[in-house]
N, C-alpha and C. Protein backbone atom coordinates (compact mmCIF):
# COMPACT_ATOMS: atom_id res chain seq x y z
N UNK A 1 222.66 -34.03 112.65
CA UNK A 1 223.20 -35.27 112.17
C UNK A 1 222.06 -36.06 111.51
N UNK A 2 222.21 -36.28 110.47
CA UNK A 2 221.25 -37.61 109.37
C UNK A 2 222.01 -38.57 109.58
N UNK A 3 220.98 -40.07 109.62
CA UNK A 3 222.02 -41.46 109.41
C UNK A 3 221.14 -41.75 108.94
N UNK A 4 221.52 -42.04 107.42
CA UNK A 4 220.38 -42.73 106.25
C UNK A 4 221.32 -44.15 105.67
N UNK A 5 221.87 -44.49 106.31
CA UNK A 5 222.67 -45.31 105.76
C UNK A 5 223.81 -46.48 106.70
N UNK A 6 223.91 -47.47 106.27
CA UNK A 6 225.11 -48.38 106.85
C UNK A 6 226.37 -47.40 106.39
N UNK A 7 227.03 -47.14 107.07
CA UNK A 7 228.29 -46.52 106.30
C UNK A 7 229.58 -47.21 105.85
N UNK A 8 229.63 -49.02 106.84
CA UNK A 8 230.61 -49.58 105.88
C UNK A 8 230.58 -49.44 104.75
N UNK A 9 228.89 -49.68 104.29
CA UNK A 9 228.82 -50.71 103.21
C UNK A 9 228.10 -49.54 101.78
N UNK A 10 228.04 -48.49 102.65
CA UNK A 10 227.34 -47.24 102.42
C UNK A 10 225.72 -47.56 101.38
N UNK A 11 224.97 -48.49 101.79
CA UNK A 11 224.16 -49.06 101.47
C UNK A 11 222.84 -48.07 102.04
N UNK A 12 221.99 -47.53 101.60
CA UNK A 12 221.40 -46.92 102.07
C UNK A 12 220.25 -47.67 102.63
N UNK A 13 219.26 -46.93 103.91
CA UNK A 13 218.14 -47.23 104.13
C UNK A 13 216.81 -47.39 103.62
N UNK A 14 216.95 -46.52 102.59
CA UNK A 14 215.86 -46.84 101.27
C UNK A 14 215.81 -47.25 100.42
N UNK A 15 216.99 -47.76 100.10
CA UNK A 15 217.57 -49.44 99.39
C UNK A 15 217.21 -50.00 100.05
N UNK A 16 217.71 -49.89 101.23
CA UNK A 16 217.24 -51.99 102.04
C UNK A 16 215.39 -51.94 102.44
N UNK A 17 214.69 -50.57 102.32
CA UNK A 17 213.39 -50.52 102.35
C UNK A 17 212.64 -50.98 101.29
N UNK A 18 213.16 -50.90 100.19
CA UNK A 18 212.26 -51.49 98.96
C UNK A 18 212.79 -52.51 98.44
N UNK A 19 213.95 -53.39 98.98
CA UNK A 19 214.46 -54.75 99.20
C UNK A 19 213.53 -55.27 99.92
N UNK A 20 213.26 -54.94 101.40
CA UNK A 20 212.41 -55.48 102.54
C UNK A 20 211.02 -55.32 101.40
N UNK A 21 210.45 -54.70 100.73
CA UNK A 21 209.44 -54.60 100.18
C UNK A 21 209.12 -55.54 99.28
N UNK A 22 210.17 -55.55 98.02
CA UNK A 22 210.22 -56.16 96.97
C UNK A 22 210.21 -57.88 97.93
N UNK A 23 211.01 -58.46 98.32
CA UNK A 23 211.24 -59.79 98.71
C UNK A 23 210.29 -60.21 99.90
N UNK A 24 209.85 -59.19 100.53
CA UNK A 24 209.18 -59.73 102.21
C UNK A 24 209.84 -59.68 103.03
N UNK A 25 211.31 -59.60 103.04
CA UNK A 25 212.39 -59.43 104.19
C UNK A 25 211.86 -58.63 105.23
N UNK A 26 211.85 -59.12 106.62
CA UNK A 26 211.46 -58.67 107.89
C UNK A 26 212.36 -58.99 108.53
N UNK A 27 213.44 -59.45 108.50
CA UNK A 27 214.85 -59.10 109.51
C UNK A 27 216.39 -58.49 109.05
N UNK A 28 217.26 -58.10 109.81
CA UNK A 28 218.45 -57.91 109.29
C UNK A 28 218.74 -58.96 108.33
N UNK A 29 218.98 -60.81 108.99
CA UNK A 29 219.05 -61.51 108.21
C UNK A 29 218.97 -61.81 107.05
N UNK A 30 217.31 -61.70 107.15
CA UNK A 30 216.40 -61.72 105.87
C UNK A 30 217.12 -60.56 104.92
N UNK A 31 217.48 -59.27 105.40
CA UNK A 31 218.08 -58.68 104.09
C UNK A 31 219.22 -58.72 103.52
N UNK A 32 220.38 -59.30 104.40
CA UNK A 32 221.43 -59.54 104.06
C UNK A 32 221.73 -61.01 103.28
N UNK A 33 220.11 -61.50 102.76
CA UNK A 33 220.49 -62.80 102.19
C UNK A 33 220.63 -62.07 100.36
N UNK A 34 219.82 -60.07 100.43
CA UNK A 34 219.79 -59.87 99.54
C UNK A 34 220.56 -58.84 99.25
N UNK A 35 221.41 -58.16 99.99
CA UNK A 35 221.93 -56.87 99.77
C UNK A 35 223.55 -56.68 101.20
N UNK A 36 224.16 -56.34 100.83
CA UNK A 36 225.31 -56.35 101.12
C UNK A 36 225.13 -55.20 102.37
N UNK A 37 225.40 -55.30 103.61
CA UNK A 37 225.12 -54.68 104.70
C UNK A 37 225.27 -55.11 105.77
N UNK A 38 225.73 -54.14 107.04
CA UNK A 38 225.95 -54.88 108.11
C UNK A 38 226.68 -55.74 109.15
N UNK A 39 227.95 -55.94 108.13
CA UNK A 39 228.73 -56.89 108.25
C UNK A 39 230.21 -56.75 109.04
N UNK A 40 230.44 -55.10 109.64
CA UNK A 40 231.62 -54.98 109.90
C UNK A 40 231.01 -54.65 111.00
N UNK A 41 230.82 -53.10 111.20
CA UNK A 41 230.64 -52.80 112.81
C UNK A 41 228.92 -52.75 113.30
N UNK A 42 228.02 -53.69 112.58
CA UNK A 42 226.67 -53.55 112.72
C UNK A 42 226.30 -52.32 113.65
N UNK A 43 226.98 -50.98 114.07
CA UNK A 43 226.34 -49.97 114.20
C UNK A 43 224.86 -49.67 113.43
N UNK A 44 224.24 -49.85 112.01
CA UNK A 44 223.08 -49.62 111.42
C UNK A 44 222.06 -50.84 111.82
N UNK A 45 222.45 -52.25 112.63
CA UNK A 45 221.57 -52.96 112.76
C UNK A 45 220.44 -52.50 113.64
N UNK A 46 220.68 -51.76 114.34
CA UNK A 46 219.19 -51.06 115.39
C UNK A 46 218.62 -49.93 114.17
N UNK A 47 219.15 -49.70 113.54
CA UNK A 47 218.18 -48.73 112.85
C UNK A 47 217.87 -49.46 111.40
N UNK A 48 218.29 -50.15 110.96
CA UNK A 48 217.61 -51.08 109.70
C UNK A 48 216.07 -51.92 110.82
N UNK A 49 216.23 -52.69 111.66
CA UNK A 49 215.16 -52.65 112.34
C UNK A 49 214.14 -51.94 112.83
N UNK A 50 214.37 -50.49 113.31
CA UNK A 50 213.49 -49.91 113.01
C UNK A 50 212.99 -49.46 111.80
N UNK A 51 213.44 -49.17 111.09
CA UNK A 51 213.28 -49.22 109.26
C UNK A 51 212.24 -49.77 108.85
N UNK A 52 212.58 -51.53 109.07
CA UNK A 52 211.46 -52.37 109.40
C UNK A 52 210.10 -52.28 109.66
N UNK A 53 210.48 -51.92 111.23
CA UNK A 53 209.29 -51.67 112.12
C UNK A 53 208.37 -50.61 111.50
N UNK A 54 209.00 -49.30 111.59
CA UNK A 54 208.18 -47.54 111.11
C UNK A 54 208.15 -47.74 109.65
N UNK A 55 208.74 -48.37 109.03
CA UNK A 55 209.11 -46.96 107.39
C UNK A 55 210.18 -46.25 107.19
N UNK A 56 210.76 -45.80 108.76
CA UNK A 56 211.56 -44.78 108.20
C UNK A 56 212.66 -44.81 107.97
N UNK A 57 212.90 -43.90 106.54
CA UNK A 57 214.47 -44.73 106.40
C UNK A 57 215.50 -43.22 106.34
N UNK A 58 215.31 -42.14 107.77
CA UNK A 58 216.27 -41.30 108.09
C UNK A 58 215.79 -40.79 108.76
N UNK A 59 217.14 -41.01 109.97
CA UNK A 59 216.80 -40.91 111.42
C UNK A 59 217.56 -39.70 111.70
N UNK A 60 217.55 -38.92 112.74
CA UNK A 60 218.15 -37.29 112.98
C UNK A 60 218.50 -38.18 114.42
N UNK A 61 218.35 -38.81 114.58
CA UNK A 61 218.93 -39.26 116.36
C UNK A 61 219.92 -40.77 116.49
N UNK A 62 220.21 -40.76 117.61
CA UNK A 62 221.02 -41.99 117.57
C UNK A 62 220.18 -43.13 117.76
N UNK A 63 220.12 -44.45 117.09
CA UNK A 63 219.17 -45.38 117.91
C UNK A 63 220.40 -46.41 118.18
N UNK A 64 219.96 -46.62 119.25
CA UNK A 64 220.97 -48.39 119.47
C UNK A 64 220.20 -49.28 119.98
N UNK A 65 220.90 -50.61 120.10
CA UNK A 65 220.09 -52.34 120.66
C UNK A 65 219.63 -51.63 121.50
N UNK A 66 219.33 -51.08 122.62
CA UNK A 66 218.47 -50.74 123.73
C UNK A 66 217.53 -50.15 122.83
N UNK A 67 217.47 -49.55 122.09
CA UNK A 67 216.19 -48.69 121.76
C UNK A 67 215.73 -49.60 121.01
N UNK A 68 216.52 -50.18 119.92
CA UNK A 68 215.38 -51.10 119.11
C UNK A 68 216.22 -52.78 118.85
N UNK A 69 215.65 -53.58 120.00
CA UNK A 69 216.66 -54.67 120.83
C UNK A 69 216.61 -55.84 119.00
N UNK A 70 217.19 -56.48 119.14
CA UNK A 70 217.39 -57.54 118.15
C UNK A 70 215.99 -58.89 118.38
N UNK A 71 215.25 -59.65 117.32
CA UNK A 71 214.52 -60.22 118.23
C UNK A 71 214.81 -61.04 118.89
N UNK A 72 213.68 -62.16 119.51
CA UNK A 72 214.49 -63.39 120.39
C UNK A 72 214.62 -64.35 119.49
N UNK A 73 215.59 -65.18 120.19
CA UNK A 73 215.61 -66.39 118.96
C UNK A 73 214.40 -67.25 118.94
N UNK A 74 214.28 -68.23 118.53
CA UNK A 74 213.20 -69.03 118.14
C UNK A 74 213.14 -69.89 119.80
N UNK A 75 212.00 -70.02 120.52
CA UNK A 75 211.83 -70.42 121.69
C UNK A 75 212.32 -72.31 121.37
N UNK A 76 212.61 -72.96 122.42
CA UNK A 76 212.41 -74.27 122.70
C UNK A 76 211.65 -74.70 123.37
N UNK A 77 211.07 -75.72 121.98
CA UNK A 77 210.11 -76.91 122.95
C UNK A 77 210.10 -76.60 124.31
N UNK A 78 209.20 -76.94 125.07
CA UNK A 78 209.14 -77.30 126.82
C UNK A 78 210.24 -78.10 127.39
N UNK A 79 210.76 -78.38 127.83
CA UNK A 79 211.44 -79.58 127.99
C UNK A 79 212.62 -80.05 127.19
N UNK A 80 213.19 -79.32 126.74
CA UNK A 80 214.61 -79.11 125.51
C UNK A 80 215.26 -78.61 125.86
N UNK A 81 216.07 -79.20 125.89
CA UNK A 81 217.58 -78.50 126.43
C UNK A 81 219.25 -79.29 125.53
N UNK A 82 219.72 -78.08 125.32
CA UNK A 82 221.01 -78.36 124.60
C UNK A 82 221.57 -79.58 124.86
N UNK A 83 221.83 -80.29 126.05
CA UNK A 83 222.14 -81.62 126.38
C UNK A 83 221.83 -82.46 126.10
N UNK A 84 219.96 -82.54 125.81
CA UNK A 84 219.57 -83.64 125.19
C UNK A 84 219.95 -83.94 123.87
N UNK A 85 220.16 -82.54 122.58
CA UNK A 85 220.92 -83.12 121.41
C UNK A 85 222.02 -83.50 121.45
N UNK A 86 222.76 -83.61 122.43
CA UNK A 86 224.39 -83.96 122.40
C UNK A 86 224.77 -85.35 122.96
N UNK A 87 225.01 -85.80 121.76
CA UNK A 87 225.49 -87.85 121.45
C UNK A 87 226.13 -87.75 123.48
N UNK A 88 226.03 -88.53 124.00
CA UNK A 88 227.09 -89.07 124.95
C UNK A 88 228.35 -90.12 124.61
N UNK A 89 229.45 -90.13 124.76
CA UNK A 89 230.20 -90.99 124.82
C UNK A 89 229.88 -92.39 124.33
N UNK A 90 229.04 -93.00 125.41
CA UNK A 90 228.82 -94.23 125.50
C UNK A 90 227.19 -94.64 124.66
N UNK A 91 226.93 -93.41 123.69
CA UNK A 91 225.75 -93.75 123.11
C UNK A 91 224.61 -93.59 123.33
């Protein structure tokens, strides 16, 4: 088995490698602001990340979120918490 490719969108991995190249794109995000991918059953999102990561853009194995996890989101301040942005009632 080869998976060189998103297969919704049948967008290949060495398209979105010299996208990630050409622009600087270093996340799924980041490439989908330039290329159409990803968008139905993100099955290819663990392996466009590794893509990323290695270079490589065809894999002979299965990768999934456990093997190559999504990153974290952006940390909060110390002391931030969702409650504090949220208006109260009384102002």
């Amino acid at each position: 088995m080869t998976i060189d490719r998103c297969y919704c969108f049948t967008t290949t991995f060495a398209e979105l490698a010299e996208v990630a190249a050409a622009t600087g794109a270093d996340s799924v995000a980041a490439l989908q602001e330039h290329r159409l991918f990803g968008q139905n059953c993100q099955l290819c999102h663990p392996y466009v990340r590794r893509m990323l990561r290695t270079g490589a853009t065809v894999f002979g194995e299965v990768v999934t979120a456990e093997d190559e996890p999504p990153p974290a989101g952006p940390a909060r301040p110390a002391g931030a918490c969702r409650a504090e942005a949220t208006p109260t009632p009384d102002g």
